[in-house]
N, C-alpha and C. Protein backbone atom coordinates (compact mmCIF):
# COMPACT_ATOMS: atom_id res chain seq x y z
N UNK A 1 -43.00 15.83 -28.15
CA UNK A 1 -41.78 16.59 -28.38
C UNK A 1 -40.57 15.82 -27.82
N UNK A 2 -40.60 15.15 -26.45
CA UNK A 2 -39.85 14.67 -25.96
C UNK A 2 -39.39 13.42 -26.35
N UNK A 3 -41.01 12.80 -26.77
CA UNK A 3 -40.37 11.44 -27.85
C UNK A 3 -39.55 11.18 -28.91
N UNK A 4 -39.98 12.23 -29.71
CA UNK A 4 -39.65 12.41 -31.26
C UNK A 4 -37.98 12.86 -31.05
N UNK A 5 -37.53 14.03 -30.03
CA UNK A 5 -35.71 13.99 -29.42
C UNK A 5 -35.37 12.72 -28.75
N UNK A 6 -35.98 11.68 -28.66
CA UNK A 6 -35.56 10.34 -27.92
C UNK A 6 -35.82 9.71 -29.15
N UNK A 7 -36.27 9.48 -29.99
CA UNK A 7 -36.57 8.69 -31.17
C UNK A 7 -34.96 9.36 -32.71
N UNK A 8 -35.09 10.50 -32.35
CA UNK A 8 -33.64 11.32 -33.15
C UNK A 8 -32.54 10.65 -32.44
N UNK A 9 -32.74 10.55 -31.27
CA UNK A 9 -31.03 10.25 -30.48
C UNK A 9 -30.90 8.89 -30.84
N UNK A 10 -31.95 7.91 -30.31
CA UNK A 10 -31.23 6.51 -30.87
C UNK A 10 -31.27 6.35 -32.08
N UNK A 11 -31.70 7.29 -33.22
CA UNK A 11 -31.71 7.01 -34.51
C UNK A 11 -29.82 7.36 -34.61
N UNK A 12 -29.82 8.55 -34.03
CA UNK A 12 -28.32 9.23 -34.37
C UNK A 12 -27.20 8.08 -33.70
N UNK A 13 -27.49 7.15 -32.65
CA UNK A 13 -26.91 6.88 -31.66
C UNK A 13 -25.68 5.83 -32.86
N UNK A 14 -26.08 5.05 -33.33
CA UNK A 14 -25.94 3.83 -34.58
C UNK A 14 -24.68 4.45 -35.56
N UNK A 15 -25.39 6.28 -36.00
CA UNK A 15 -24.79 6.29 -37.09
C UNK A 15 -23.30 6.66 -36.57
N UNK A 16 -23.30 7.54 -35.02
CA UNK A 16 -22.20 8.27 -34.74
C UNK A 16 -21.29 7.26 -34.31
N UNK A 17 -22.20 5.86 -33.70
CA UNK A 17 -20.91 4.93 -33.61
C UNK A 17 -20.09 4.26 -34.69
N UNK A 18 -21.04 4.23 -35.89
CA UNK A 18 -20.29 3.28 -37.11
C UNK A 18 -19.09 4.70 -37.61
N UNK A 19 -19.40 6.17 -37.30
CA UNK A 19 -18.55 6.82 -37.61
C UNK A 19 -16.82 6.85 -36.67
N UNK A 20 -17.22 6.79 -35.34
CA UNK A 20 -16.60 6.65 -34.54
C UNK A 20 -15.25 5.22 -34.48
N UNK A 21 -16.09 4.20 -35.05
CA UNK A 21 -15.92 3.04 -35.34
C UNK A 21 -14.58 3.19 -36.54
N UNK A 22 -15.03 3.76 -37.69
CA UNK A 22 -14.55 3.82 -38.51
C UNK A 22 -13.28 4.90 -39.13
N UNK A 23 -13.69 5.60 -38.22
CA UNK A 23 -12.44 6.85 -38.09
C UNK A 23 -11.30 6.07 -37.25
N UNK A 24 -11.86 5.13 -36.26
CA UNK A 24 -10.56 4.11 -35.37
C UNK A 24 -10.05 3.73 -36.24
N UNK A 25 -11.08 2.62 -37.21
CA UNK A 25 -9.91 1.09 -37.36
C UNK A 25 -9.06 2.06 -39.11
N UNK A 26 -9.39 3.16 -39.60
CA UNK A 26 -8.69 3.75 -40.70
C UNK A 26 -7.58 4.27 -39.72
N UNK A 27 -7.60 4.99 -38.76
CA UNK A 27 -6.02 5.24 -38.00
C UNK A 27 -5.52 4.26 -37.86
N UNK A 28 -5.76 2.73 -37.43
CA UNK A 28 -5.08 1.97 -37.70
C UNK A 28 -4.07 0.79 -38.31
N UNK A 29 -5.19 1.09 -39.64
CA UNK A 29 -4.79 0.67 -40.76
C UNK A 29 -3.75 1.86 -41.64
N UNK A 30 -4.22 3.03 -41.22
CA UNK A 30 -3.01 3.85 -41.94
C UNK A 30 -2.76 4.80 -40.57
């Protein structure tokens, strides 16, 4: 149980940064 919520988080970890990532450099570009 505890793996499989540690195996979700670094799966999630990737996507929330390329979102994070990408919500920046579009404020900066516009």
């Amino acid at each position: 149980m505890f793996g499989s919520a540690q195996q979700d988080f670094l799966a999630m970890s990737p996507l929330r940064l390329g979102i994070c990532l990408s919500t920046f450099t579009s404020s900066l570009y516009f």
